[in-house]
N, C-alpha and C. Protein backbone atom coordinates (compact mmCIF):
# COMPACT_ATOMS: atom_id res chain seq x y z
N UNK A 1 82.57 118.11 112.28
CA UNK A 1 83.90 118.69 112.09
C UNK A 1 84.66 117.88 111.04
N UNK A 2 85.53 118.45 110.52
CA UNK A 2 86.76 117.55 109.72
C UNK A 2 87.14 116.42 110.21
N UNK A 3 87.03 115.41 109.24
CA UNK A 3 87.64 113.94 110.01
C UNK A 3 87.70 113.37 108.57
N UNK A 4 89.68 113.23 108.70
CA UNK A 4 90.40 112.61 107.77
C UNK A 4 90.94 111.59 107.86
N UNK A 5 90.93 110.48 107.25
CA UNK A 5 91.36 109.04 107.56
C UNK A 5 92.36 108.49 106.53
N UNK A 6 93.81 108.74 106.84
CA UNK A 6 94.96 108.05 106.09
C UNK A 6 94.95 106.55 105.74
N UNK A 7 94.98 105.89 104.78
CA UNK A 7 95.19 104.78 104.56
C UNK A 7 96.59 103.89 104.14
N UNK A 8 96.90 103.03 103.64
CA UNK A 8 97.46 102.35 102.67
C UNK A 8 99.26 102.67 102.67
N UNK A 9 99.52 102.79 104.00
CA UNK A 9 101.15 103.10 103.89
C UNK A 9 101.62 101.67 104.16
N UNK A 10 102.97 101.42 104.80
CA UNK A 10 103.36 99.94 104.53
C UNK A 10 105.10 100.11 104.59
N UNK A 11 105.66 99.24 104.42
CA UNK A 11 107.10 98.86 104.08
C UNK A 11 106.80 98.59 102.65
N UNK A 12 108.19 99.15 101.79
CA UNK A 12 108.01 99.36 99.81
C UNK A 12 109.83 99.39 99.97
N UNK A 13 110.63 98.50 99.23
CA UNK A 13 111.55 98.32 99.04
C UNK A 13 111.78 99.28 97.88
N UNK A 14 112.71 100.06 97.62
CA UNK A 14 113.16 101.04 97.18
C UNK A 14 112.80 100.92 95.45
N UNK A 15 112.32 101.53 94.66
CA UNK A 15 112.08 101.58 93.21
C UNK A 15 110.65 101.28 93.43
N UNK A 16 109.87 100.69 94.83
CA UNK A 16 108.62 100.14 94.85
C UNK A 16 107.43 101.39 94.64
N UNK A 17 106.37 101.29 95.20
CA UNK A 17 104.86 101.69 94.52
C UNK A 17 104.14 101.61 95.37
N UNK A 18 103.75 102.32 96.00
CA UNK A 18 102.36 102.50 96.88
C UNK A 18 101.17 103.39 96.55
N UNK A 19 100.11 103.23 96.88
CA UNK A 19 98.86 104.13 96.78
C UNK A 19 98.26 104.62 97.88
N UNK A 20 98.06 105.38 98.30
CA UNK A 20 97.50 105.99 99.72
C UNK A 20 96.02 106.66 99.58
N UNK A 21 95.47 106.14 100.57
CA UNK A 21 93.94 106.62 100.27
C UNK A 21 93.53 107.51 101.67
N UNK A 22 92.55 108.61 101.55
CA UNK A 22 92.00 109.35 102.51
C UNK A 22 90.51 109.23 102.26
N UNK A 23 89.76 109.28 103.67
CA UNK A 23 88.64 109.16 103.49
C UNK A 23 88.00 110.45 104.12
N UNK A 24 87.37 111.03 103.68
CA UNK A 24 87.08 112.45 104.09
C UNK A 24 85.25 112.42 104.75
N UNK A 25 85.61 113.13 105.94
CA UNK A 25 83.89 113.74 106.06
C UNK A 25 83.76 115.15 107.02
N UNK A 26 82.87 115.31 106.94
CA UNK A 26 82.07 116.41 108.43
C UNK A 26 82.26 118.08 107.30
N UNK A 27 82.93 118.13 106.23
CA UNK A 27 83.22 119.17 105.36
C UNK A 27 82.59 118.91 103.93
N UNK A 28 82.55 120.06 103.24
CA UNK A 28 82.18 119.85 101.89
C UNK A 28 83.55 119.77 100.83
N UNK A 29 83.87 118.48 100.62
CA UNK A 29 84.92 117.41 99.96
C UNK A 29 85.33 118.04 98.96
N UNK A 30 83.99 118.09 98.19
CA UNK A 30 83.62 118.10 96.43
C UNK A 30 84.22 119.56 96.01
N UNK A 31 83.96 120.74 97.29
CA UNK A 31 84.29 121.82 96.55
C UNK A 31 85.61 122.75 97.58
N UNK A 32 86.36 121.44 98.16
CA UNK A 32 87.56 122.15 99.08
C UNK A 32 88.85 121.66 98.34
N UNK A 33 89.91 122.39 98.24
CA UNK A 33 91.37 122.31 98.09
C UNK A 33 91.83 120.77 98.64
N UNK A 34 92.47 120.25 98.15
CA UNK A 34 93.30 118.76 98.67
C UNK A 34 94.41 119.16 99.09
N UNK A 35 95.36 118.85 100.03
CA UNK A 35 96.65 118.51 100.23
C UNK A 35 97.36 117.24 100.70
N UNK A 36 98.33 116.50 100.17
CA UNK A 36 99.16 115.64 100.83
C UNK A 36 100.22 116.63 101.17
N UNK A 37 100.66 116.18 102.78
CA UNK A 37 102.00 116.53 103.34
C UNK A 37 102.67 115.44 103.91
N UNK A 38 103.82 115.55 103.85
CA UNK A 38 104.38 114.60 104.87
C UNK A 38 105.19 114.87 106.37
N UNK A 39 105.91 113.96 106.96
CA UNK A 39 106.44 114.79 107.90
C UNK A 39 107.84 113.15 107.98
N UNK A 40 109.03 113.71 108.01
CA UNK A 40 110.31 112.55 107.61
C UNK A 40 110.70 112.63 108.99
N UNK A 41 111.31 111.32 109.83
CA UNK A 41 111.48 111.49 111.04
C UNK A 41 112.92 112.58 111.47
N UNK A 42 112.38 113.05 112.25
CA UNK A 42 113.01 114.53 112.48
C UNK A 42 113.23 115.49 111.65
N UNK A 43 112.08 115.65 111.02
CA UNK A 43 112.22 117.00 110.45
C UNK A 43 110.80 117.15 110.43
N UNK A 44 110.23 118.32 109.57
CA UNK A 44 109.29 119.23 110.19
C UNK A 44 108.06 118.93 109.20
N UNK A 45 106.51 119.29 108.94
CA UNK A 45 106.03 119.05 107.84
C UNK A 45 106.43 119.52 106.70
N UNK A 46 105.92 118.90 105.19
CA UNK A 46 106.60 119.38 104.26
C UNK A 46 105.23 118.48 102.70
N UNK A 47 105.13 119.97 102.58
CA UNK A 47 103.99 119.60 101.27
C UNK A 47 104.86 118.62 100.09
N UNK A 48 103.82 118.39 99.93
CA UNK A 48 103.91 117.02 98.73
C UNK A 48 102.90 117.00 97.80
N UNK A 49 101.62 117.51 97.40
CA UNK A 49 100.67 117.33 96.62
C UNK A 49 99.61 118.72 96.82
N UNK A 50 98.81 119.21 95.90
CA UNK A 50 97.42 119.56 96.14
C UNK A 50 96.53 119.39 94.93
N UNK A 51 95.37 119.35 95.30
CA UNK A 51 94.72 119.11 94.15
C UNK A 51 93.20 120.37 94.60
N UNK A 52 92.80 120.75 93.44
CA UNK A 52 91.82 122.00 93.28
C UNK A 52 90.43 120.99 93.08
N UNK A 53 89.26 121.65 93.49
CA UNK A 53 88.22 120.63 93.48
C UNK A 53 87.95 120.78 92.17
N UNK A 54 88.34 121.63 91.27
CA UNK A 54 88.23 121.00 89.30
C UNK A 54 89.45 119.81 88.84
N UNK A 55 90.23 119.03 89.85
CA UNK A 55 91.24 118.79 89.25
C UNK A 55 92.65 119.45 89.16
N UNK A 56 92.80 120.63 89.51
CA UNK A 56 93.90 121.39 88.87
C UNK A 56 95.49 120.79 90.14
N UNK A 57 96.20 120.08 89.60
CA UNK A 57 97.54 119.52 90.56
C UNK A 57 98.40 120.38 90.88
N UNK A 58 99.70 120.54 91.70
CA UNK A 58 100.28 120.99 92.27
C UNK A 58 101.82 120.03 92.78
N UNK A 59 103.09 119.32 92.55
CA UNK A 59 103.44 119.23 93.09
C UNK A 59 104.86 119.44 93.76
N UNK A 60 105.07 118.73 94.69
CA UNK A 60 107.09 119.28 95.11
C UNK A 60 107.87 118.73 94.35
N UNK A 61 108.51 119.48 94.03
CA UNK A 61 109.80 119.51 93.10
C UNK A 61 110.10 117.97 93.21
N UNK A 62 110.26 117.31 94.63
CA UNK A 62 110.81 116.33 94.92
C UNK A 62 110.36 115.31 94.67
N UNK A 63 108.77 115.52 94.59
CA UNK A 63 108.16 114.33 94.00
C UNK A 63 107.29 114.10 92.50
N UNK A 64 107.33 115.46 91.94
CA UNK A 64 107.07 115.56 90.83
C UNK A 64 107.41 114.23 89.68
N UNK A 65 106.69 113.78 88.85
CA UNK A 65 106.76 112.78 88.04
C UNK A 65 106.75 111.45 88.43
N UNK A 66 106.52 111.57 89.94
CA UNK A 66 106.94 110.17 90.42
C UNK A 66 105.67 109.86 90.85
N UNK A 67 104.75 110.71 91.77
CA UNK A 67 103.63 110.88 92.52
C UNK A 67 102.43 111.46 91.86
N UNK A 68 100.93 111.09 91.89
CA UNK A 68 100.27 111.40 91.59
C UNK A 68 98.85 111.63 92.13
N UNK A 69 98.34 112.91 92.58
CA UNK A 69 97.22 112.81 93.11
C UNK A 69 95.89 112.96 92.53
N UNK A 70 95.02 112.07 93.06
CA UNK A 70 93.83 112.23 92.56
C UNK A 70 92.75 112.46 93.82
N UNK A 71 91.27 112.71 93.38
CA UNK A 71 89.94 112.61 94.14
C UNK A 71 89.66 111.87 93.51
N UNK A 72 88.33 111.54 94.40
CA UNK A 72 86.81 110.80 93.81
C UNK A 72 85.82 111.95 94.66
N UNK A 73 85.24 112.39 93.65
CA UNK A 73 84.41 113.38 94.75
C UNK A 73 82.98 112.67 95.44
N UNK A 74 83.22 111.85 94.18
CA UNK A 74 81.30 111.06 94.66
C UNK A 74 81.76 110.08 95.84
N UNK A 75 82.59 109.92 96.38
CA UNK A 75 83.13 108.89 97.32
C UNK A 75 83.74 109.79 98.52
N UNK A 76 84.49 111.06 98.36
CA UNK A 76 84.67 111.81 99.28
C UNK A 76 86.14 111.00 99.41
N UNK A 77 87.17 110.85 98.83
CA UNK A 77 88.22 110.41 98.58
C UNK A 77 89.49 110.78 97.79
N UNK A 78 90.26 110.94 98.51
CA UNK A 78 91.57 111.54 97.98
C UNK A 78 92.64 110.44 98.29
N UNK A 79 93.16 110.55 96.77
CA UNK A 79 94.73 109.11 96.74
C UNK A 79 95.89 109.90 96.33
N UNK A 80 96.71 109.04 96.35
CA UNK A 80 98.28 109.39 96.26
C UNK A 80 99.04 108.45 95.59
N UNK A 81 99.00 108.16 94.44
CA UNK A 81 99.69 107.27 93.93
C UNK A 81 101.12 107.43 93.74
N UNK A 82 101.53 106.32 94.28
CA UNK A 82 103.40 106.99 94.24
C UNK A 82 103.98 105.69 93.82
N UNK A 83 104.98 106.24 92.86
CA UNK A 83 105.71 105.14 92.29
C UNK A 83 107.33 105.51 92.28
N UNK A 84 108.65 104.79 91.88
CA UNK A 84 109.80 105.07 92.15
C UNK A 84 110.22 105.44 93.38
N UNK A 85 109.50 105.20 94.12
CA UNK A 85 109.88 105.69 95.92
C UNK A 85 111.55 105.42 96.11
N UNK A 86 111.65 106.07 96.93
CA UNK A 86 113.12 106.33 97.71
C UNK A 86 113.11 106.61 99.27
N UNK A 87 114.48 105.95 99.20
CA UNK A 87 114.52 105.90 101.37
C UNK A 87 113.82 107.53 101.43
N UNK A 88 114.12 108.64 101.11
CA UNK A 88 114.11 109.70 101.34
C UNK A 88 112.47 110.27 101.55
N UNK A 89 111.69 109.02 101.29
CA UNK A 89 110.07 109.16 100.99
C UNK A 89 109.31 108.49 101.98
N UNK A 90 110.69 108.16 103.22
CA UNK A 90 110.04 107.79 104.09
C UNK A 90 109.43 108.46 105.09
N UNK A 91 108.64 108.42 105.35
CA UNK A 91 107.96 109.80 106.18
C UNK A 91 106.07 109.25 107.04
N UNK A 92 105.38 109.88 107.31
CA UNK A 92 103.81 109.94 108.01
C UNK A 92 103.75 110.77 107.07
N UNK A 93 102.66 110.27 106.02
CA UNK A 93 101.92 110.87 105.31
C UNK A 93 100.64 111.37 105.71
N UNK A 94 99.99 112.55 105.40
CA UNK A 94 98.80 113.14 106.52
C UNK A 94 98.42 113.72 104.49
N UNK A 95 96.63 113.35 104.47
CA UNK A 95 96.25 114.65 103.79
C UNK A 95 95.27 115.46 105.02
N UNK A 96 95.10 116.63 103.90
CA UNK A 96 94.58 117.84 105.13
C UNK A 96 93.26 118.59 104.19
N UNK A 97 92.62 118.98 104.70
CA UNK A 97 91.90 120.42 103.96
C UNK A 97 92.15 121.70 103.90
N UNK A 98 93.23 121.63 103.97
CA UNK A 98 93.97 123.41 104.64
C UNK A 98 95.69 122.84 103.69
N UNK A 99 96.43 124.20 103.02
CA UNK A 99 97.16 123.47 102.66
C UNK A 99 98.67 123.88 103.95
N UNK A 100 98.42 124.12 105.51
CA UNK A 100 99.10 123.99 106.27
C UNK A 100 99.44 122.48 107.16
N UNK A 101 98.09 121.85 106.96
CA UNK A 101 98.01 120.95 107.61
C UNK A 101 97.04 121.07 108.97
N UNK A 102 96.89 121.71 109.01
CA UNK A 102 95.84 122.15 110.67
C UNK A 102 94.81 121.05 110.96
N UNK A 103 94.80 120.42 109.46
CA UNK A 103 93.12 119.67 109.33
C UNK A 103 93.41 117.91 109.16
N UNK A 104 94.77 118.00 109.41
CA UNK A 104 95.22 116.44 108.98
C UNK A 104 94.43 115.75 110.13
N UNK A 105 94.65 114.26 109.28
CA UNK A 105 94.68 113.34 109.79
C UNK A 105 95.82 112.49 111.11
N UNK A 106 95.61 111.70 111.40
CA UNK A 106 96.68 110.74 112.16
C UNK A 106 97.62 110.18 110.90
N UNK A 107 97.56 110.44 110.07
CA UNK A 107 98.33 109.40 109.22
C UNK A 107 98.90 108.29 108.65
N UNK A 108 99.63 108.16 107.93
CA UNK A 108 100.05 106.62 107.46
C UNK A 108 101.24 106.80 107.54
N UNK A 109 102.38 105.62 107.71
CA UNK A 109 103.59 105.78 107.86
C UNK A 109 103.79 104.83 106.59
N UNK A 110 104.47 105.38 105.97
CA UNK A 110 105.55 104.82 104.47
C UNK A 110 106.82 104.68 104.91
N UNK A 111 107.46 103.40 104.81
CA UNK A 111 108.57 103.20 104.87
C UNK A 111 109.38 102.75 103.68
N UNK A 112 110.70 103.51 103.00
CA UNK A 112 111.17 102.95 102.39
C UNK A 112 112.64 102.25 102.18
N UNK A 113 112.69 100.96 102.07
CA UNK A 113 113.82 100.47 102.18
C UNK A 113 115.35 100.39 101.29
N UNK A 114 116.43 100.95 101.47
CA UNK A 114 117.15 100.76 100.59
C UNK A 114 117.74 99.41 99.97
């Protein structure tokens, strides 16, 4: 079955930089849709990234230019590079194989400090 493994969240003082890694198995990686979502405490999930298994990106308005997703397909790995973070980016980051989320992970919690 699907089994997604969030990495690399943390405390990031505000203007800071994190990278988030997923480790993917039990599915075929190489030729499925990516999503990062997040979920901000008390409020609901909320997309943040996708990526097409050629590459092709996708992201929210909100994080556009700031965030960047990539694969590794030969590794079965999906990142999230995020830079300029804001309190507002604090959230449980989950990627998924579905772009609802059905397929997430447990996640990583990003905290950001003002």
């Amino acid at each position: 079955q699907v089994l997604l493994v969030e990495s690399g969240g943390g405390l990031v003082q505000s203007g800071g930089s994190l990278r988030l890694s997923c480790a993917a198995s039990g599915f075929p990686f190489s030729s499925s849709d990516m999503t990062w979502l997040r979920q901000a405490p008390g409020k609901g999930l909320e997309f943040v990234s996708n990526i097409s298994p050629g590459g092709d990106t996708t992201y929210a308005t909100s994080v556009k230019g700031r965030f960047t997703i990539s694969r590794d397909n030969a590794k079965n790995t999906l990142s999230l590079q995020m830079t300029r973070l804001n309190p507002e980016d604090t959230a449980v980051y989950y990627c998924a194989a579905d772009p609802f989320g059905a397929s997430r992970g447990e996640g990583t919690l990003v905290t950001v400090s003002s």
